[in-house]
N, C-alpha and C. Protein backbone atom coordinates (compact mmCIF):
# COMPACT_ATOMS: atom_id res chain seq x y z
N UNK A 1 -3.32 -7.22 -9.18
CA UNK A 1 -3.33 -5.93 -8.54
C UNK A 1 -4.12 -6.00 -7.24
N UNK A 2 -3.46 -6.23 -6.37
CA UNK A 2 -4.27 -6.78 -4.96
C UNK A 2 -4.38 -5.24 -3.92
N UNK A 3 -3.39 -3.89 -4.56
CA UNK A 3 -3.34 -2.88 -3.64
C UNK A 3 -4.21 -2.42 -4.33
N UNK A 4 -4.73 -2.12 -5.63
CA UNK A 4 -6.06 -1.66 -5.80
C UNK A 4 -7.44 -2.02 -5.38
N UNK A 5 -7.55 -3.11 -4.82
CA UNK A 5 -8.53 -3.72 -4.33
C UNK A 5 -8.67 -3.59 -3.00
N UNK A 6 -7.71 -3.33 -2.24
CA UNK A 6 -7.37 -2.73 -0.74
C UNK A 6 -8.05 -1.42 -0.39
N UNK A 7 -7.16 -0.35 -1.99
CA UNK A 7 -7.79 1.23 -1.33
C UNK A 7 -9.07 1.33 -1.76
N UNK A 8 -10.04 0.55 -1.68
CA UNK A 8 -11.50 1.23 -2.35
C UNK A 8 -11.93 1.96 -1.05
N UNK A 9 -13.10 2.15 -1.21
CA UNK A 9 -14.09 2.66 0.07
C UNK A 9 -14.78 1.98 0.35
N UNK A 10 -15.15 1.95 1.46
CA UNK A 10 -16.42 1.03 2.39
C UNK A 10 -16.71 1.74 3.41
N UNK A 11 -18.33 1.78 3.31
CA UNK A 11 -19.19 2.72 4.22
C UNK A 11 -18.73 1.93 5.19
N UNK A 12 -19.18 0.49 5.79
CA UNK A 12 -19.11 -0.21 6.67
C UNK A 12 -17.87 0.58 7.65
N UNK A 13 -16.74 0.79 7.37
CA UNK A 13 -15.83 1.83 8.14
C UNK A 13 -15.70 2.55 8.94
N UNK A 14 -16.86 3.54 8.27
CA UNK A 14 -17.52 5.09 9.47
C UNK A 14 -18.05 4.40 10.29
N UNK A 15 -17.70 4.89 11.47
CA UNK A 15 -18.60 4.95 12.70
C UNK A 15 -19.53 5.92 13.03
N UNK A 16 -20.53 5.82 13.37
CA UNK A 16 -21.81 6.66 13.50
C UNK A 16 -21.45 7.64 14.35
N UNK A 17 -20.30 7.55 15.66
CA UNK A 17 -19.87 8.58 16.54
C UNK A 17 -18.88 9.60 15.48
N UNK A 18 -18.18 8.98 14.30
CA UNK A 18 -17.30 10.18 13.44
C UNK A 18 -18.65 10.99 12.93
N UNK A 19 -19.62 10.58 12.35
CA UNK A 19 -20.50 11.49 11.69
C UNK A 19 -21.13 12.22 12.14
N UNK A 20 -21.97 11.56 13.77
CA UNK A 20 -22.15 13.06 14.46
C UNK A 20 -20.78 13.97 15.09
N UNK A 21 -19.56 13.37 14.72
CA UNK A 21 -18.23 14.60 15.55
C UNK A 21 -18.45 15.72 14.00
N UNK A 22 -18.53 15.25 13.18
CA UNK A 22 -18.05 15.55 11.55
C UNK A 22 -19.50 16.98 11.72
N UNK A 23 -20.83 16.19 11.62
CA UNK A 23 -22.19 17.51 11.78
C UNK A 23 -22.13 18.61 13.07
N UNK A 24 -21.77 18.45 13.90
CA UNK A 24 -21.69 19.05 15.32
C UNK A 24 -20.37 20.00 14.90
N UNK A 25 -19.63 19.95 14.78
CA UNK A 25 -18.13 20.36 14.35
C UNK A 25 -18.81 21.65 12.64
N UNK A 26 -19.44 21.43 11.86
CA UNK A 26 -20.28 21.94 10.72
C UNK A 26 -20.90 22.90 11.21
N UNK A 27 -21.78 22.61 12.54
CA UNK A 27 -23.06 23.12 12.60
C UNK A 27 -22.27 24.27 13.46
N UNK A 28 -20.90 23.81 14.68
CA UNK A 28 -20.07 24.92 15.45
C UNK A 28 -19.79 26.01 14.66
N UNK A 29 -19.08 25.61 13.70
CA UNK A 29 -18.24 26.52 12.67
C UNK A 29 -19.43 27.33 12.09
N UNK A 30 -20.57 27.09 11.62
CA UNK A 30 -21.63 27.79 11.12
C UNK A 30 -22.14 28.63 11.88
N UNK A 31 -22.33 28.38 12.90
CA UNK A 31 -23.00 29.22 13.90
C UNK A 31 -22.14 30.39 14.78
N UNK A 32 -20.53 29.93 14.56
CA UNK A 32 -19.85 30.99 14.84
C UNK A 32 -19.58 32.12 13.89
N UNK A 33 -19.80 31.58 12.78
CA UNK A 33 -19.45 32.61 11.29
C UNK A 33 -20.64 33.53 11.14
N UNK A 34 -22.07 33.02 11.27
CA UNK A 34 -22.97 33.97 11.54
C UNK A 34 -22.99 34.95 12.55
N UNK A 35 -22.56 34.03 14.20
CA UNK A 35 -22.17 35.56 14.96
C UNK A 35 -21.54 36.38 14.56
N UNK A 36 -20.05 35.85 14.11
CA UNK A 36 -19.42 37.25 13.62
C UNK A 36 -20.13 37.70 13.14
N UNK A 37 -20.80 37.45 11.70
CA UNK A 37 -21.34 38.37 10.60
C UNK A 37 -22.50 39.42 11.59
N UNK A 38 -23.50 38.50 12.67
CA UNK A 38 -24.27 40.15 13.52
C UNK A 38 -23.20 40.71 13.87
N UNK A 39 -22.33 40.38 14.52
CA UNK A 39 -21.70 41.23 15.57
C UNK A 39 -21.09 42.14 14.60
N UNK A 40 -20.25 41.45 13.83
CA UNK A 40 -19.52 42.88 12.85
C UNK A 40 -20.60 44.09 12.21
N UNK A 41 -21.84 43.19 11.77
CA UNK A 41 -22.52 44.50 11.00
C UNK A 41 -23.17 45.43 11.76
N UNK A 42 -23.64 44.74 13.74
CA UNK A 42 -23.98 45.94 14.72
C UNK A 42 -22.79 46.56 15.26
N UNK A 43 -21.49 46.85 14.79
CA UNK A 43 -20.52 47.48 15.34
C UNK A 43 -20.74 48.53 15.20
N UNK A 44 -20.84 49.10 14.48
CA UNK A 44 -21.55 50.66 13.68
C UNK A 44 -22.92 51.15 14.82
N UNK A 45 -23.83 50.18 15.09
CA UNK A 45 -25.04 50.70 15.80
C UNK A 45 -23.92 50.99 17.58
N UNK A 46 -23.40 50.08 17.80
CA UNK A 46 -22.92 50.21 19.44
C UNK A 46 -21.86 51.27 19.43
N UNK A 47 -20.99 51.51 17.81
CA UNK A 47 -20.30 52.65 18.41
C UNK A 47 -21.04 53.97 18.12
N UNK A 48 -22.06 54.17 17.62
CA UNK A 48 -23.16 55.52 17.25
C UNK A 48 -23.94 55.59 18.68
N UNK A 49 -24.24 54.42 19.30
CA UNK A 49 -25.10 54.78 20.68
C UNK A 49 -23.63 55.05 21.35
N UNK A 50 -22.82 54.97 21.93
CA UNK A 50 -21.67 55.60 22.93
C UNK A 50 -21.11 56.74 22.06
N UNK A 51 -21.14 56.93 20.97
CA UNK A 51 -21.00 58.77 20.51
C UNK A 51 -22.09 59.42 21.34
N UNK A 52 -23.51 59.00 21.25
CA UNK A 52 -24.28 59.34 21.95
C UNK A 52 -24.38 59.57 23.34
N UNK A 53 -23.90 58.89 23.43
CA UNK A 53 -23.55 58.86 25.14
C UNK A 53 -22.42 59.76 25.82
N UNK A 54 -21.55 60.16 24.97
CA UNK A 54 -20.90 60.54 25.51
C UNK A 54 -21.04 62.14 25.01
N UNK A 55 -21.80 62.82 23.97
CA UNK A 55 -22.22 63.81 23.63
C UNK A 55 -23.28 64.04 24.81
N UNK A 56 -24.15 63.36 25.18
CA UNK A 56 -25.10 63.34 25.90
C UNK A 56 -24.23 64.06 27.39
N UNK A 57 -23.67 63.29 27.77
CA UNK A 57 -23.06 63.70 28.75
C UNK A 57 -21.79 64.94 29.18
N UNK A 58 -21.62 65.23 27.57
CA UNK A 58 -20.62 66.46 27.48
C UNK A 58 -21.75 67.73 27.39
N UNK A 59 -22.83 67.55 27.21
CA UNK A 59 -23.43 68.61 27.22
C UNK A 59 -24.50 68.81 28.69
N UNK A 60 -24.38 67.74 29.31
CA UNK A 60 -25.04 67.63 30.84
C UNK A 60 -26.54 67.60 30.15
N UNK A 61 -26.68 67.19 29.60
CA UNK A 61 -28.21 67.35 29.11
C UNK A 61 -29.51 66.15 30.08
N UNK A 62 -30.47 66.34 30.45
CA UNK A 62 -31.12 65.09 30.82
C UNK A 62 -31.69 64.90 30.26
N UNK A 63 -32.01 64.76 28.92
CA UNK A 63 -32.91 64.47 27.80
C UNK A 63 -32.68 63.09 27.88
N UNK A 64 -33.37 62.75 26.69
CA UNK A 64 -32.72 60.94 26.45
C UNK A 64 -31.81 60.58 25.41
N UNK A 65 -31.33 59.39 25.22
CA UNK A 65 -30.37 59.61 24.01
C UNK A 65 -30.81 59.66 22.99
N UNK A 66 -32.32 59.32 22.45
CA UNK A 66 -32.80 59.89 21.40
C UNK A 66 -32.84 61.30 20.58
N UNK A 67 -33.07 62.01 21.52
CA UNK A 67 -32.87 63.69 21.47
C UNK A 67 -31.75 63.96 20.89
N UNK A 68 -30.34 63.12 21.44
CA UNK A 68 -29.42 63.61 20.53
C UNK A 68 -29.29 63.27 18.86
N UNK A 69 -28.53 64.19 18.18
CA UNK A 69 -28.23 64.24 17.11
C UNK A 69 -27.52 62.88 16.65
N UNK A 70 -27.75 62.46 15.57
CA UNK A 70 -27.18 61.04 15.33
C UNK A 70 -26.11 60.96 14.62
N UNK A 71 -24.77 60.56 14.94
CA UNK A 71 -23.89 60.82 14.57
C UNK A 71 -23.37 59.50 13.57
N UNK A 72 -23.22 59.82 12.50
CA UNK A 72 -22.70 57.80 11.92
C UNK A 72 -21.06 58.28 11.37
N UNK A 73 -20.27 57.30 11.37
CA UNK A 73 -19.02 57.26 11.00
C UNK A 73 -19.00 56.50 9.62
N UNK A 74 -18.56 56.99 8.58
CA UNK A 74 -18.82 56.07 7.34
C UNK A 74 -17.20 54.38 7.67
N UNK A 75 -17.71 53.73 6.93
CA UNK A 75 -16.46 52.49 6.86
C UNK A 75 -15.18 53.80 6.47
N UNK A 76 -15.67 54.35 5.01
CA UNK A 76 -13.81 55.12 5.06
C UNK A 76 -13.10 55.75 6.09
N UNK A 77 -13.87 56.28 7.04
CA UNK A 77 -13.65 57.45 8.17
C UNK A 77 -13.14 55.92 9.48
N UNK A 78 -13.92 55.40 9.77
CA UNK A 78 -13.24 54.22 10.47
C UNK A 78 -11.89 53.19 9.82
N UNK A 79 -11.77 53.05 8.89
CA UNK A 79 -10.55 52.91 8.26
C UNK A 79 -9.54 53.70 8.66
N UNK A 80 -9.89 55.16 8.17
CA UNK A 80 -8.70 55.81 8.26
C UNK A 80 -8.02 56.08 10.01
N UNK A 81 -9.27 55.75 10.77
CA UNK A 81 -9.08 56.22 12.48
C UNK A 81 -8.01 54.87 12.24
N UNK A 82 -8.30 53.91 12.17
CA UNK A 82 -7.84 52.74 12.59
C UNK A 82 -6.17 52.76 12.18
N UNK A 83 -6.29 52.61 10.74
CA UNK A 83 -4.77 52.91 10.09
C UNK A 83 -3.78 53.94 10.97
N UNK A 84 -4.83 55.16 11.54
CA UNK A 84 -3.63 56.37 12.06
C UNK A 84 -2.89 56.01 13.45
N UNK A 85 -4.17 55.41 14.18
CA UNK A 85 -3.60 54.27 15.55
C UNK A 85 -2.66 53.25 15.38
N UNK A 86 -2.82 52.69 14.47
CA UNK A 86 -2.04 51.59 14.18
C UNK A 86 -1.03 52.26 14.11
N UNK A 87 -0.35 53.11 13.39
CA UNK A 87 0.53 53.68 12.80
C UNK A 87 1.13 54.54 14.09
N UNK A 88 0.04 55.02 14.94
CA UNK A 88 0.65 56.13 15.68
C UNK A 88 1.47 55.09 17.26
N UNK A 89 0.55 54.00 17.41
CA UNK A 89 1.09 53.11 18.26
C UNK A 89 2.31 52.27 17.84
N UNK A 90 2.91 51.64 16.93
CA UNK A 90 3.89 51.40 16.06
C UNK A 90 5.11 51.82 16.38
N UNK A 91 5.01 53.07 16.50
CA UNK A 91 5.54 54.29 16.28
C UNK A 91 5.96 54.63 17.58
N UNK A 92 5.85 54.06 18.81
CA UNK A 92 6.73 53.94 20.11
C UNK A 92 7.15 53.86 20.57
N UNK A 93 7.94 52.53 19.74
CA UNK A 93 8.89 51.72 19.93
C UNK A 93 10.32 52.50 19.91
N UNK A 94 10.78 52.59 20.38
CA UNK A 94 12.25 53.09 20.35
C UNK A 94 13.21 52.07 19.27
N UNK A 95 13.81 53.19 18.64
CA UNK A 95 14.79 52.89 17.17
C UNK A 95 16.01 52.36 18.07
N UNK A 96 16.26 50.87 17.68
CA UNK A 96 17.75 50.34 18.46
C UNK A 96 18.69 50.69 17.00
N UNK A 97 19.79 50.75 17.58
CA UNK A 97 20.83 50.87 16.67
C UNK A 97 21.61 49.41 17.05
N UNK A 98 21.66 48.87 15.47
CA UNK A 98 21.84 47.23 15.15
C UNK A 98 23.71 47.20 14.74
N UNK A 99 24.53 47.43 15.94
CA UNK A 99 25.86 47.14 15.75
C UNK A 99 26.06 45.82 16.32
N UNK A 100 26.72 45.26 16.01
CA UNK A 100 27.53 43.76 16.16
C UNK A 100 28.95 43.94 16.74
N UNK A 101 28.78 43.24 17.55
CA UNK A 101 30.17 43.73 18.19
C UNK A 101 30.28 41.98 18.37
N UNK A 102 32.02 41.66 18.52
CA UNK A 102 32.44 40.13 18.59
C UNK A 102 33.35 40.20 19.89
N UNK A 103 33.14 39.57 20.46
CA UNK A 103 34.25 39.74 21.85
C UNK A 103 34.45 38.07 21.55
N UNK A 104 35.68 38.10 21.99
CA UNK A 104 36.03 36.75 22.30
C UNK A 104 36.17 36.37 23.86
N UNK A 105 35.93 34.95 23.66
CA UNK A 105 35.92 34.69 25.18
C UNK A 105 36.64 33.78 25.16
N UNK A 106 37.39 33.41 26.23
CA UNK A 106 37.95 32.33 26.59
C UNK A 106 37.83 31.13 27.19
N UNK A 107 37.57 29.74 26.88
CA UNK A 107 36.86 29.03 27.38
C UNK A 107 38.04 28.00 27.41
N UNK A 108 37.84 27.26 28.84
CA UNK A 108 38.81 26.47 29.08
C UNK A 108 38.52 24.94 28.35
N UNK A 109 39.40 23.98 27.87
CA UNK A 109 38.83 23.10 26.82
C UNK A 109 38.05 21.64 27.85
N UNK A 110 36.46 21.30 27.19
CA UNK A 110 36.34 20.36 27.72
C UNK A 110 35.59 19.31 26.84
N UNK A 111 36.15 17.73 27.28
CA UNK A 111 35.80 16.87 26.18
C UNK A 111 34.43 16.85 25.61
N UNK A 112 33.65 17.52 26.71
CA UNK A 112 32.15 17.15 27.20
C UNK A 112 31.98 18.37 25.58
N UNK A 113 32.15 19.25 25.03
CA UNK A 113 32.06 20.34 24.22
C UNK A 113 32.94 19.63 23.12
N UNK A 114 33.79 18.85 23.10
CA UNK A 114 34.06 18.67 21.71
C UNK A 114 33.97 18.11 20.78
N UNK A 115 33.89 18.96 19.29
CA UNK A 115 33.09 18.13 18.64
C UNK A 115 33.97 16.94 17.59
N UNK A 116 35.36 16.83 18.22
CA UNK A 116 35.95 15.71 17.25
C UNK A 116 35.49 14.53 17.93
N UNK A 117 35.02 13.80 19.14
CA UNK A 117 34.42 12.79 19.19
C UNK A 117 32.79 12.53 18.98
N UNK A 118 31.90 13.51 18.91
CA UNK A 118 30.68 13.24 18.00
C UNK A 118 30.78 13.07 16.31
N UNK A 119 31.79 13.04 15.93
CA UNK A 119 32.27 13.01 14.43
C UNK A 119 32.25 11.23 14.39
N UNK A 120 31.93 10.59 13.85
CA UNK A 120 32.13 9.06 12.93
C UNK A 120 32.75 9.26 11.76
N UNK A 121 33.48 8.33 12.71
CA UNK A 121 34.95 7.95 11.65
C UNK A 121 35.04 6.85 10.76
N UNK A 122 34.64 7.09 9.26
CA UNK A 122 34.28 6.11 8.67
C UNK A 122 35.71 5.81 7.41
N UNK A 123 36.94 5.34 8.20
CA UNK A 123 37.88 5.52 6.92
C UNK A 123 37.23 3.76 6.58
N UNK A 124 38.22 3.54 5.26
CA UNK A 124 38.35 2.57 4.96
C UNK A 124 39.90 1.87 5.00
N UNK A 125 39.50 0.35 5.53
CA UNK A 125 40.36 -0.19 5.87
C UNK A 125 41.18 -1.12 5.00
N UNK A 126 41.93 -1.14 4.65
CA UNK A 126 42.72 -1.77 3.50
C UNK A 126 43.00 -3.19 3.56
């Protein structure tokens, strides 16, 4: 059995440049998954300060934005905004009506288009 003796493993193999591509490539992916995770869980704080902001400014007030009232949107209430946009943008598109129609055309014959000489002709010969 000489192919079992072939597939073993041997460290000797790796190259020291695959293992730092292999940690660097680990450490990318890690460090992007944590941004998301701040960024998604301050989404809630950045859209409560521009409610603010823009209450602030519908009422001409020069207070600061502290003064205003704090407004929070629960996850269900942002769900449901999201779903109704989705739905309401969707919803723009103009309805085609899916008829099939066949016209024939007439095409003058050329060898370059036909397909009895890309065919192999395999009779047998007696």
């Amino acid at each position: 059995m000489v192919i079992c003796d072939q597939l073993g493993f041997n460290l000797d193999n790796i190259n020291e440049l695959a293992i730092i591509i292999t940690i660097v490539g680990y450490v990318v992916v890690f460090v992007a998954l944590a941004t998301l995770v701040i960024v998604i869980g301050r989404i809630s704080t950045l859209q409560n300060f521009y409610i603010r902001l823009k209450l602030r400014a519908k009422r001409g007030e020069k207070g600061t934005i502290e003064e205003t009232p704090v407004v929070s949107i629960s996850a269900d209430e942002n769900a449901a905004i999201c779903t109704a946009l989705y739905l309401y943008f969707t919803e723009l598109h103009d309805e085609e009506k899916y008829v099939m129609t066949v016209k024939k055309v007439s095409r003058t014959y050329s060898p370059w288009s036909s397909k009895i000489y890309g065919v192999m002709n395999f009779s047998k010969r007696g």
